[in-house]
PDB file of N, CA and C in Angstrom:
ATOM      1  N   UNK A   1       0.826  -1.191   0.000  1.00  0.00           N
ATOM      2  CA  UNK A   1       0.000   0.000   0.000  1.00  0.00           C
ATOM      3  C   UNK A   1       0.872   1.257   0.000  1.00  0.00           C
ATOM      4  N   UNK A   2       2.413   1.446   1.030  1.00  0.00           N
ATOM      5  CA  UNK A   2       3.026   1.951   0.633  1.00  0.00           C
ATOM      6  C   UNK A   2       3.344   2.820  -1.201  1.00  0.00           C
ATOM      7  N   UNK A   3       3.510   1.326  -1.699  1.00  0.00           N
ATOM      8  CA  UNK A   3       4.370   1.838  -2.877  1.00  0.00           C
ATOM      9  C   UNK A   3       3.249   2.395  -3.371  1.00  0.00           C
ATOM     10  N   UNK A   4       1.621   2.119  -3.557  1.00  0.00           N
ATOM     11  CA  UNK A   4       0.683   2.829  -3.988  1.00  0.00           C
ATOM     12  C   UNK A   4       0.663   4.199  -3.765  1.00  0.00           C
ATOM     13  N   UNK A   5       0.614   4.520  -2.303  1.00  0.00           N
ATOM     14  CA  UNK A   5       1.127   5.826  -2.013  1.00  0.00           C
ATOM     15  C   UNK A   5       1.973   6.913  -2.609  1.00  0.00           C
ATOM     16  N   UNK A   6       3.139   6.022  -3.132  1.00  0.00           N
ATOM     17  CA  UNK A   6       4.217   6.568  -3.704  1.00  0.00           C
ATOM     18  C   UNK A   6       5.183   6.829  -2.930  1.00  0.00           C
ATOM     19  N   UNK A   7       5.612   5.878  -1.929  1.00  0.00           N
ATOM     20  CA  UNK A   7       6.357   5.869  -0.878  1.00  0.00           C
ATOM     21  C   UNK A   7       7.534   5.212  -2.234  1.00  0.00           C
ATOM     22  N   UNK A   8       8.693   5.686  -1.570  1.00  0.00           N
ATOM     23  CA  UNK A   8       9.301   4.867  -2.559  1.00  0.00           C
ATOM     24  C   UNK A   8      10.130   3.108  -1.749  1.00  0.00           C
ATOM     25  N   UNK A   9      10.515   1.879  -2.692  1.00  0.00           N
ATOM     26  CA  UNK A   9      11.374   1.020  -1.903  1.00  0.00           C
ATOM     27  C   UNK A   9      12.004   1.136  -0.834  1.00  0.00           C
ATOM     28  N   UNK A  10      13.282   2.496  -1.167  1.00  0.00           N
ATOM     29  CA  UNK A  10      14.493   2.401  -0.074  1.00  0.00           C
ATOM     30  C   UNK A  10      13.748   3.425   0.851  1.00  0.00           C
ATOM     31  N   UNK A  11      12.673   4.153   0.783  1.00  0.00           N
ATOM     32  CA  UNK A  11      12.151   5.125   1.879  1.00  0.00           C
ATOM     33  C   UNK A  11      11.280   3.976   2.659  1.00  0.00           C
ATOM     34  N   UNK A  12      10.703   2.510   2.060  1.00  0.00           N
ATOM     35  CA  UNK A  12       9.919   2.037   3.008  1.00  0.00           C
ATOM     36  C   UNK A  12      11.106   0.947   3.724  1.00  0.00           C
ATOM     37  N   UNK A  13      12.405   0.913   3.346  1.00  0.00           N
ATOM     38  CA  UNK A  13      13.364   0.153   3.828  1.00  0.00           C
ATOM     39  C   UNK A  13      13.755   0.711   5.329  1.00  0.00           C
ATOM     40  N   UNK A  14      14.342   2.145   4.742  1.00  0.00           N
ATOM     41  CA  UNK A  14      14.524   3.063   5.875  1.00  0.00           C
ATOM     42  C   UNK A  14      13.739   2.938   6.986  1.00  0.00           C
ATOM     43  N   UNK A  15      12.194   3.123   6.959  1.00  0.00           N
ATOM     44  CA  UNK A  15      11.390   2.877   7.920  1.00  0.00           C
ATOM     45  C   UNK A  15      11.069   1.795   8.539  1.00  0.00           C
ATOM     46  N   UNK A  16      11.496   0.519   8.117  1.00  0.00           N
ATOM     47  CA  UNK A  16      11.459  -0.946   8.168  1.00  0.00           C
ATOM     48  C   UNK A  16      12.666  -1.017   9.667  1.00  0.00           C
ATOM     49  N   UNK A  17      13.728  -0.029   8.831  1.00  0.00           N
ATOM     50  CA  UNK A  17      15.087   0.127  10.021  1.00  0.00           C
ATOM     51  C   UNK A  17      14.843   1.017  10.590  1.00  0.00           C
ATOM     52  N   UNK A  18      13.669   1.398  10.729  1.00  0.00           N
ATOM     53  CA  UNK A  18      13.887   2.915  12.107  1.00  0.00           C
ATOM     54  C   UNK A  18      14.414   3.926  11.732  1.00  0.00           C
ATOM     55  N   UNK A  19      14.804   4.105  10.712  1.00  0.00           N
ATOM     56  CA  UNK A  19      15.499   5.391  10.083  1.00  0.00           C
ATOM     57  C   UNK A  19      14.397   6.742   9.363  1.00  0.00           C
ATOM     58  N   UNK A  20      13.930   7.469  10.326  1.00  0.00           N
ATOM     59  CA  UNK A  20      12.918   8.500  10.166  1.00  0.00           C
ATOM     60  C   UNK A  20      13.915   9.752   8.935  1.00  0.00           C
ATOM     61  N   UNK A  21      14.885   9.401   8.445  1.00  0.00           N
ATOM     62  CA  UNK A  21      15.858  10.739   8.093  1.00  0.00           C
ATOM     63  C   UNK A  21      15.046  11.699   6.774  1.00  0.00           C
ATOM     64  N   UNK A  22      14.107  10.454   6.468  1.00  0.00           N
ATOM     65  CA  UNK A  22      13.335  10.602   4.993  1.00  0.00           C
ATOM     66  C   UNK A  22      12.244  11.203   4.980  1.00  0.00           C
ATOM     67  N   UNK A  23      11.605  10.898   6.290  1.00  0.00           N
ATOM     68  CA  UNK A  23      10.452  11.213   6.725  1.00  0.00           C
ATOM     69  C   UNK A  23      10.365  12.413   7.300  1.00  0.00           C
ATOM     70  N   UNK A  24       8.789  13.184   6.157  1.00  0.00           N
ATOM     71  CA  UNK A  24       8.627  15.171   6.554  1.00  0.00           C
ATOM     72  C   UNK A  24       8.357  15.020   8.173  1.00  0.00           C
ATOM     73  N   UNK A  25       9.386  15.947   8.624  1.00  0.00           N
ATOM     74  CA  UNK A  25       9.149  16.018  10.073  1.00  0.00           C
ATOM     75  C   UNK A  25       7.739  16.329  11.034  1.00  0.00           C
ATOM     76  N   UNK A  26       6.820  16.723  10.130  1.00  0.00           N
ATOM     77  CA  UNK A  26       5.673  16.782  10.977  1.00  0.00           C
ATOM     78  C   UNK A  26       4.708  15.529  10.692  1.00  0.00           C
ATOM     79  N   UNK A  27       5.110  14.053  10.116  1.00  0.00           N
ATOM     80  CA  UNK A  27       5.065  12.936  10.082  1.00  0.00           C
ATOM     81  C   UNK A  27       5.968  12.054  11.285  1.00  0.00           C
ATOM     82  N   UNK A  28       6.675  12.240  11.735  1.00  0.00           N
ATOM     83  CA  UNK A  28       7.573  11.808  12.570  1.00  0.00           C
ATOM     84  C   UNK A  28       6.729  11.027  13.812  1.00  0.00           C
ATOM     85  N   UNK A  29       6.584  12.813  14.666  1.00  0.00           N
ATOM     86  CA  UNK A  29       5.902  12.059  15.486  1.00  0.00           C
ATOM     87  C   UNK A  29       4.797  11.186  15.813  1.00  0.00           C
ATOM     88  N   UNK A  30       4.023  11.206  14.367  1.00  0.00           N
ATOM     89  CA  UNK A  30       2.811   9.917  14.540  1.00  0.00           C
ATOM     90  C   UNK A  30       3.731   8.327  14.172  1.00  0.00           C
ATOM     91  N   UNK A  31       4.678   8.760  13.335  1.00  0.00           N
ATOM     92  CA  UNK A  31       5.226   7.618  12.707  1.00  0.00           C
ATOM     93  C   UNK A  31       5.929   6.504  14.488  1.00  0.00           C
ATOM     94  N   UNK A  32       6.261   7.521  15.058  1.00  0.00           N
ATOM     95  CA  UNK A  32       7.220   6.950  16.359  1.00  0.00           C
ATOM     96  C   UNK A  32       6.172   6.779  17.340  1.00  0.00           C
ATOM     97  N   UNK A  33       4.387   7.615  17.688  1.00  0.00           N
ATOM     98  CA  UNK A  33       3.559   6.515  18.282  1.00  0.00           C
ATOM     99  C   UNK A  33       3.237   5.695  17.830  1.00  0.00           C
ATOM    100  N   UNK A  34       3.292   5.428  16.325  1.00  0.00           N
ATOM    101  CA  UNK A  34       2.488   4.110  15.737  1.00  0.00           C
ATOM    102  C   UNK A  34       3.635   3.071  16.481  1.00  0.00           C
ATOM    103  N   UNK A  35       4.734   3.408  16.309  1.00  0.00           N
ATOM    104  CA  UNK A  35       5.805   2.367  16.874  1.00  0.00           C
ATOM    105  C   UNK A  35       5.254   1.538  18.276  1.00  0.00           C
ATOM    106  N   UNK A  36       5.363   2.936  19.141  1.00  0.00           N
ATOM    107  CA  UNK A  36       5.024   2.850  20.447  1.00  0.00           C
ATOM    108  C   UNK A  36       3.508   1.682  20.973  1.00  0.00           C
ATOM    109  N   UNK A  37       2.833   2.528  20.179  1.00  0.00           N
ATOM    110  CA  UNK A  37       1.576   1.790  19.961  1.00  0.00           C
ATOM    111  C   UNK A  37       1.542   0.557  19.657  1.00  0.00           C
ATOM    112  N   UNK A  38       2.396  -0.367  18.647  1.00  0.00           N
ATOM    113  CA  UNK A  38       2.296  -1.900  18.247  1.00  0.00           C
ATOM    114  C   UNK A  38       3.190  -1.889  19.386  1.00  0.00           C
ATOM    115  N   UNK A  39       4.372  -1.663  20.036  1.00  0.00           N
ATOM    116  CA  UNK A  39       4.787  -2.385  20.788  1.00  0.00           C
ATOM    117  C   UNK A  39       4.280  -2.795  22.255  1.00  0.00           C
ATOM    118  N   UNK A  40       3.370  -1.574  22.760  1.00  0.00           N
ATOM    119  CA  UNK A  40       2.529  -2.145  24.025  1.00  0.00           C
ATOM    120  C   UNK A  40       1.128  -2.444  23.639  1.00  0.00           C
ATOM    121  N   UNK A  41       1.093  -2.843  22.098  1.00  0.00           N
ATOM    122  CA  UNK A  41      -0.133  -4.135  22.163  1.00  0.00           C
ATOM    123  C   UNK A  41      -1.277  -2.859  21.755  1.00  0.00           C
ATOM    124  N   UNK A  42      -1.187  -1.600  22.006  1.00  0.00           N
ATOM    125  CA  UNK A  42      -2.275  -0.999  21.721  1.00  0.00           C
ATOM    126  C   UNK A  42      -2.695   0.001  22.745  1.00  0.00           C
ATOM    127  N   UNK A  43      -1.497  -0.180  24.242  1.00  0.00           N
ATOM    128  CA  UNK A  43      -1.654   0.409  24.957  1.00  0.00           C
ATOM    129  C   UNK A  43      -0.429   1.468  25.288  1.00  0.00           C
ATOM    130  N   UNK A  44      -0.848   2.925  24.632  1.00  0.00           N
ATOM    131  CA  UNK A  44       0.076   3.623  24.689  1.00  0.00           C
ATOM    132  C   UNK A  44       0.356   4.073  26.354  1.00  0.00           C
ATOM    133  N   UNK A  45       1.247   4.682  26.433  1.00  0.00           N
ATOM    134  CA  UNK A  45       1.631   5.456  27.687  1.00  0.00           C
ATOM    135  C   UNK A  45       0.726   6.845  27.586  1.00  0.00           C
ATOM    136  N   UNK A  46       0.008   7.311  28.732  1.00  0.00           N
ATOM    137  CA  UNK A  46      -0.942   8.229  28.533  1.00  0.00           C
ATOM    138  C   UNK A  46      -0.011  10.057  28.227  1.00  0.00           C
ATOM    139  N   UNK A  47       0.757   9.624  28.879  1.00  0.00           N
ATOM    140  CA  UNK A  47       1.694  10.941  28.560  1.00  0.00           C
ATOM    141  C   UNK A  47       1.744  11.178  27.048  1.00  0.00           C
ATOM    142  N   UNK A  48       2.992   9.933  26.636  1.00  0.00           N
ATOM    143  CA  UNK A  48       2.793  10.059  25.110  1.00  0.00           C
ATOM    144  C   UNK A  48       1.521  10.113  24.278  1.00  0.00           C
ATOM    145  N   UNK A  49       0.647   9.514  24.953  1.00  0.00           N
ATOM    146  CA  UNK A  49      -1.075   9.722  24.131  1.00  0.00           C
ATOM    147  C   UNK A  49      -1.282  11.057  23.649  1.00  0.00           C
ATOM    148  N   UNK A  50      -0.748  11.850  24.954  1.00  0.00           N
ATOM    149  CA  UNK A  50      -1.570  13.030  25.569  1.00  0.00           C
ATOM    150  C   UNK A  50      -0.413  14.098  24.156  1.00  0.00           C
ATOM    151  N   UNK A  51       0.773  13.470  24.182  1.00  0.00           N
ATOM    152  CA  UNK A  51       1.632  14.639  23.292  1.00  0.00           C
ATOM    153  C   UNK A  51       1.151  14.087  22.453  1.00  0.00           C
ATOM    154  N   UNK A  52       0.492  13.320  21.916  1.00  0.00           N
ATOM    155  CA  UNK A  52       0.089  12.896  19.958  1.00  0.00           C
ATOM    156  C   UNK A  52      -1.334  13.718  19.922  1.00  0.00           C
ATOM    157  N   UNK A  53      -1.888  14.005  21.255  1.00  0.00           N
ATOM    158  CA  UNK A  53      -3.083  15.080  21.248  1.00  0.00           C
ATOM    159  C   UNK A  53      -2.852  16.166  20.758  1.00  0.00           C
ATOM    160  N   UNK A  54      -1.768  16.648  21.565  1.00  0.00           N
ATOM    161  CA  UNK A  54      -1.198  17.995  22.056  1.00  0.00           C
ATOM    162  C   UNK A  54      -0.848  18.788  20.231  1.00  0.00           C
ATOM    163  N   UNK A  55       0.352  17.628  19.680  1.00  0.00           N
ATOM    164  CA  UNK A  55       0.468  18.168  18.328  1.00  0.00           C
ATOM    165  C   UNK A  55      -0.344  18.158  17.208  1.00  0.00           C
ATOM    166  N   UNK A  56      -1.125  16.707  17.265  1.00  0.00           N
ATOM    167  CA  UNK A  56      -1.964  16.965  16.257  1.00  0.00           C
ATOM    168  C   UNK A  56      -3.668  17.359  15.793  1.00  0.00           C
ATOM    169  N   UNK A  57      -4.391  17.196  17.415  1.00  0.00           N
ATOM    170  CA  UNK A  57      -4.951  17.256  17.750  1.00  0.00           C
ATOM    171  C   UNK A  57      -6.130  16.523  17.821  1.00  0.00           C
ATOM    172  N   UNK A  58      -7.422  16.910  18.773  1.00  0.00           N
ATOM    173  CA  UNK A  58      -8.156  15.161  18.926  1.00  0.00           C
ATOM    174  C   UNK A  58      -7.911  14.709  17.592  1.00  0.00           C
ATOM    175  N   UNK A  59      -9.256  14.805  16.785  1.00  0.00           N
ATOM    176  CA  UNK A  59      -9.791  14.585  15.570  1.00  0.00           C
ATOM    177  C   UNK A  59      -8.156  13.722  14.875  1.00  0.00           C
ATOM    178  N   UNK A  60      -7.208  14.370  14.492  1.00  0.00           N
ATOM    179  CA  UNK A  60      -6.073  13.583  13.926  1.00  0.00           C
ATOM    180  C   UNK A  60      -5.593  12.450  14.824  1.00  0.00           C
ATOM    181  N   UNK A  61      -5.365  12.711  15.990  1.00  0.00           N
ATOM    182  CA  UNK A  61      -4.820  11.705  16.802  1.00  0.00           C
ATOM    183  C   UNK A  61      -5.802  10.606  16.450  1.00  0.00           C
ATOM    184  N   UNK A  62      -7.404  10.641  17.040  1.00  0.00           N
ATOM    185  CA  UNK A  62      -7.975   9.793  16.865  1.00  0.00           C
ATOM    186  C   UNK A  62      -8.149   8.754  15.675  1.00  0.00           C
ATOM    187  N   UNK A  63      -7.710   9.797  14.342  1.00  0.00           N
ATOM    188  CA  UNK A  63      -7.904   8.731  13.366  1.00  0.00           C
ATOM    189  C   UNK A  63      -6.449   7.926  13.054  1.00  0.00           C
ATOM    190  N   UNK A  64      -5.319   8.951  13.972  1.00  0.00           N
ATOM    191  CA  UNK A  64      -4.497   7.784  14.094  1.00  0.00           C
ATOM    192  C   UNK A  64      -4.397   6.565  14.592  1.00  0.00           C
ATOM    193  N   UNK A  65      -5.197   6.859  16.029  1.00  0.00           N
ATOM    194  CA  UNK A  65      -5.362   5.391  16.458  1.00  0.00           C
ATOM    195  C   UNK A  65      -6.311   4.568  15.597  1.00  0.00           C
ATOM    196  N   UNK A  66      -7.537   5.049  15.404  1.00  0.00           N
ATOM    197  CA  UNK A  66      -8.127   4.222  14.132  1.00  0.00           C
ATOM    198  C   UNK A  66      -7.663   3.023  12.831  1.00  0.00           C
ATOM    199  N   UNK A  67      -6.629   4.109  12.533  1.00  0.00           N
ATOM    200  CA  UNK A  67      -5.793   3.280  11.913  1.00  0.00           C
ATOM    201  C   UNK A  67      -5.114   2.295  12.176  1.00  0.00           C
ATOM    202  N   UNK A  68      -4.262   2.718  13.304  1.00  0.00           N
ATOM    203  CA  UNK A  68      -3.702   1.632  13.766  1.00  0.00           C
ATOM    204  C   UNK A  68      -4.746  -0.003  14.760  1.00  0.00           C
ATOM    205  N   UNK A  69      -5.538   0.528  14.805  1.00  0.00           N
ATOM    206  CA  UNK A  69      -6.845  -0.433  14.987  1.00  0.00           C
ATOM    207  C   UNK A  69      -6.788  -1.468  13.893  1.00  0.00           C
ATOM    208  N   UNK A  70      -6.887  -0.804  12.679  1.00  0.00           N
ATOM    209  CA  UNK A  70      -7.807  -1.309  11.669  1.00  0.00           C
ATOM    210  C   UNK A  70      -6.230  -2.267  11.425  1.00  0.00           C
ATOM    211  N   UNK A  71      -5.038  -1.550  11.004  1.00  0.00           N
ATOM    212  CA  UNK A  71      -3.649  -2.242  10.851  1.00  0.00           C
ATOM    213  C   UNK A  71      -3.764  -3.718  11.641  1.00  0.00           C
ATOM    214  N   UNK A  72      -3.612  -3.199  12.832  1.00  0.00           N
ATOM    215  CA  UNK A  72      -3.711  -4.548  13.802  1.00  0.00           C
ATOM    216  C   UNK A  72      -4.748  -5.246  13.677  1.00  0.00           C
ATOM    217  N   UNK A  73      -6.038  -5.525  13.401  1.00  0.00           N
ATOM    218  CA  UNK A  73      -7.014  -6.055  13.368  1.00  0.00           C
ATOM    219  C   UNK A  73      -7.052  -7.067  12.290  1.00  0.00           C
ATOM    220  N   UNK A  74      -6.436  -6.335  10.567  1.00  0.00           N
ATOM    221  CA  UNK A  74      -6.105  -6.952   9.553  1.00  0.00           C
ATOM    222  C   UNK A  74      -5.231  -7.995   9.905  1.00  0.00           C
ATOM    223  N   UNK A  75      -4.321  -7.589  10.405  1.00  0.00           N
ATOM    224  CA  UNK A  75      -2.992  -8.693  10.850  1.00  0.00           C
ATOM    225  C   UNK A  75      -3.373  -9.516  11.483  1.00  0.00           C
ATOM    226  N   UNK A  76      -3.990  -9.794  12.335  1.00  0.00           N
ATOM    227  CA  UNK A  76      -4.623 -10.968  13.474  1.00  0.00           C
ATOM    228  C   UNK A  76      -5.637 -11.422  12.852  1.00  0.00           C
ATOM    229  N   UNK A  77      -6.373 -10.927  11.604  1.00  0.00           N
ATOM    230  CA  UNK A  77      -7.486 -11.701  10.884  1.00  0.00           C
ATOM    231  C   UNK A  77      -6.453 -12.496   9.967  1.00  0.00           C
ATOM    232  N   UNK A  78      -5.013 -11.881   9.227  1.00  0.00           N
ATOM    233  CA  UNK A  78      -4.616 -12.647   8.420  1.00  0.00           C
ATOM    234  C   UNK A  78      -4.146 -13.936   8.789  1.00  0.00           C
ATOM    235  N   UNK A  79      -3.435 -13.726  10.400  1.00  0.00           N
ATOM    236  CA  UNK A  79      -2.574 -14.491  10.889  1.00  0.00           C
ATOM    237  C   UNK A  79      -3.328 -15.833  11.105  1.00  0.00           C
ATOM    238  N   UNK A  80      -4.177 -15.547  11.476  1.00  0.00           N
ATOM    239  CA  UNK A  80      -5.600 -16.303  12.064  1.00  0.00           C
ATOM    240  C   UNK A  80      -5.934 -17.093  10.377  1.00  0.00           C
ATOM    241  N   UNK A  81      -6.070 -16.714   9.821  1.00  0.00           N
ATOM    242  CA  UNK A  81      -6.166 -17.117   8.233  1.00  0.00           C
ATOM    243  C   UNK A  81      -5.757 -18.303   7.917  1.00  0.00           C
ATOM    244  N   UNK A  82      -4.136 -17.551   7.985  1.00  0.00           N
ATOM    245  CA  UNK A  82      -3.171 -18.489   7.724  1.00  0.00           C
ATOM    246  C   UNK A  82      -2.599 -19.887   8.381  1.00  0.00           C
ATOM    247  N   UNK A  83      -3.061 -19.748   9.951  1.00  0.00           N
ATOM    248  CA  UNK A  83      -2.902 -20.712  10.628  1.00  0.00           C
ATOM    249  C   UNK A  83      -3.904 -21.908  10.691  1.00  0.00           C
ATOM    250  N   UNK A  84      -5.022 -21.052  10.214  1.00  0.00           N
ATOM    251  CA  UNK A  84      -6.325 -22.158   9.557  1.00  0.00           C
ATOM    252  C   UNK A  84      -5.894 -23.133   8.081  1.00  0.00           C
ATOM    253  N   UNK A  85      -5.281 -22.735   7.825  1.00  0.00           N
ATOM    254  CA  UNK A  85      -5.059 -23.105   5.984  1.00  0.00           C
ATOM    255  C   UNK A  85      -4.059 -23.895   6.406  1.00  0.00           C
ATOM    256  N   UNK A  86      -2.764 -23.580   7.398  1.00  0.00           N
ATOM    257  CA  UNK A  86      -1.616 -24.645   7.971  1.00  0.00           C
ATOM    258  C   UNK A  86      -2.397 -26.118   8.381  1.00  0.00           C
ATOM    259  N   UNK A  87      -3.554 -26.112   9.270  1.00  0.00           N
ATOM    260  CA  UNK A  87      -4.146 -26.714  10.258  1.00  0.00           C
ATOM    261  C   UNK A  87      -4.834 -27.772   9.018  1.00  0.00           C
ATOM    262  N   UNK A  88      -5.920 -27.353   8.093  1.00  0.00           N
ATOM    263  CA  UNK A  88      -6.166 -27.850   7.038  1.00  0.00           C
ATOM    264  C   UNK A  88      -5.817 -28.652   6.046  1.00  0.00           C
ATOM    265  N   UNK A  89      -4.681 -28.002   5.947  1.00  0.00           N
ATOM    266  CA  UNK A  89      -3.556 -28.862   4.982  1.00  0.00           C
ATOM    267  C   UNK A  89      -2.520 -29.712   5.734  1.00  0.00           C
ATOM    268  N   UNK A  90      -3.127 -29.789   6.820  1.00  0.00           N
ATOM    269  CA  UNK A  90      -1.762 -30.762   8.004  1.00  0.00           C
ATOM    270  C   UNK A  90      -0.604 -30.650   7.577  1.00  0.00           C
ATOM    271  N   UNK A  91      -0.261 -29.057   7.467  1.00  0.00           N
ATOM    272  CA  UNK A  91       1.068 -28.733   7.671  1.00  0.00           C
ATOM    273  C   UNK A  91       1.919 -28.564   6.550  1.00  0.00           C
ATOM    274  N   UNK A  92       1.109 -28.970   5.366  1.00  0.00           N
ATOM    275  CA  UNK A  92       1.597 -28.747   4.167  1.00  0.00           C
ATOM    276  C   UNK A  92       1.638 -27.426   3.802  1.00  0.00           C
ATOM    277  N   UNK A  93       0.577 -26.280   3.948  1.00  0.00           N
ATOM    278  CA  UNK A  93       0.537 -25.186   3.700  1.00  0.00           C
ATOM    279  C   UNK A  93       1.665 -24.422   4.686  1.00  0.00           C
ATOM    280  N   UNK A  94       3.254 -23.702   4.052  1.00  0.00           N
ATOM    281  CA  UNK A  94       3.720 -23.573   5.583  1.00  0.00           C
ATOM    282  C   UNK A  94       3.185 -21.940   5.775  1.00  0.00           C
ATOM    283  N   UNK A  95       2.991 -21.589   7.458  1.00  0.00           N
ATOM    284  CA  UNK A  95       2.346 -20.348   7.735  1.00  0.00           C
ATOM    285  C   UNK A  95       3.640 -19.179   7.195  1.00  0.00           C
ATOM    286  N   UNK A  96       4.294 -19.466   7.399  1.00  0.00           N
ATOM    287  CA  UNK A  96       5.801 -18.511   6.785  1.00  0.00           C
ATOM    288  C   UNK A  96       6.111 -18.881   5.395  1.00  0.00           C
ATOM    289  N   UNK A  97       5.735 -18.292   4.259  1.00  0.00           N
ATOM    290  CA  UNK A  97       6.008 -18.239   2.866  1.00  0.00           C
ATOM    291  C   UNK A  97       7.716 -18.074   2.912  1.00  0.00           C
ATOM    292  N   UNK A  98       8.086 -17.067   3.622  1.00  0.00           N
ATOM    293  CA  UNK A  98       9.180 -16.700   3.420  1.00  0.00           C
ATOM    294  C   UNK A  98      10.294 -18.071   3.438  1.00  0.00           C
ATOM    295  N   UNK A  99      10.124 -19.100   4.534  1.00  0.00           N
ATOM    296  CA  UNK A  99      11.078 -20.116   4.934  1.00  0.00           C
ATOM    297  C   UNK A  99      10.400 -21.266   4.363  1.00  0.00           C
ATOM    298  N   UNK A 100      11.543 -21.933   3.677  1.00  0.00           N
ATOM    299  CA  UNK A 100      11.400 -23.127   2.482  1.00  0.00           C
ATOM    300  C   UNK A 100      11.250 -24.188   3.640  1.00  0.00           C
ATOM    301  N   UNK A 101      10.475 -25.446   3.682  1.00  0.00           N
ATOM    302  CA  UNK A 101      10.359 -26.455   4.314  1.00  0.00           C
ATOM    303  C   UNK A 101      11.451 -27.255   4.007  1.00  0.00           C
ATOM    304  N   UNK A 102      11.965 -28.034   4.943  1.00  0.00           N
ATOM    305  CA  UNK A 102      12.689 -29.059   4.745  1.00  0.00           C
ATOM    306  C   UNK A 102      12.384 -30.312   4.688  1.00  0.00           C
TER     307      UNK A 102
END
């Protein structure tokens, strides 16, 4: 969806590595709660909540979290997907495309 955007490869690489250098600075700080946000599961720190208020305000903040709702929600429907289709195929289907079976 990125590249649809017009994000380019090495700008969605950069961000893959944490490397904000690419990224317009008044993108930043949503880019580093979204971080925050997947890493405590969905439960930000209210301070930091309160500064993603502060800069962007309700209405934006909120549809940031929205988003990140909808992000996470997709992912646990896919994952969930995929582990059905493993289960199905007794193991033939592997859940990681990426790693070749042995």
């Amino acid at each position: 969806m990125a590249l649809l955007e017009g994000i380019s490869s090495s700008e969605i690489s950069e961000l893959v590595k944490g490397d904000l250098g690419n990224c317009p600075e008044e993108e930043q700080p949503a880019l580093l709660y979204a971080q925050h946000w997947a890493e405590t599961e969905g439960n930000p720190h209210p301070e930091i909540r309160q500064q993603i208020l502060n800069i962007y305000g309700e209405r934006k903040a909120l549809t940031i979290e929205l988003t990140l709702r909808i992000i996470n929600t997709a992912n646990l429907i896919g994952n969930t997907f995929d582990l059905i289709i493993y289960y199905l195929s007794f193991g033939h289907y592997p859940v990681n495309r990426n790693v070749k079976e042995t």
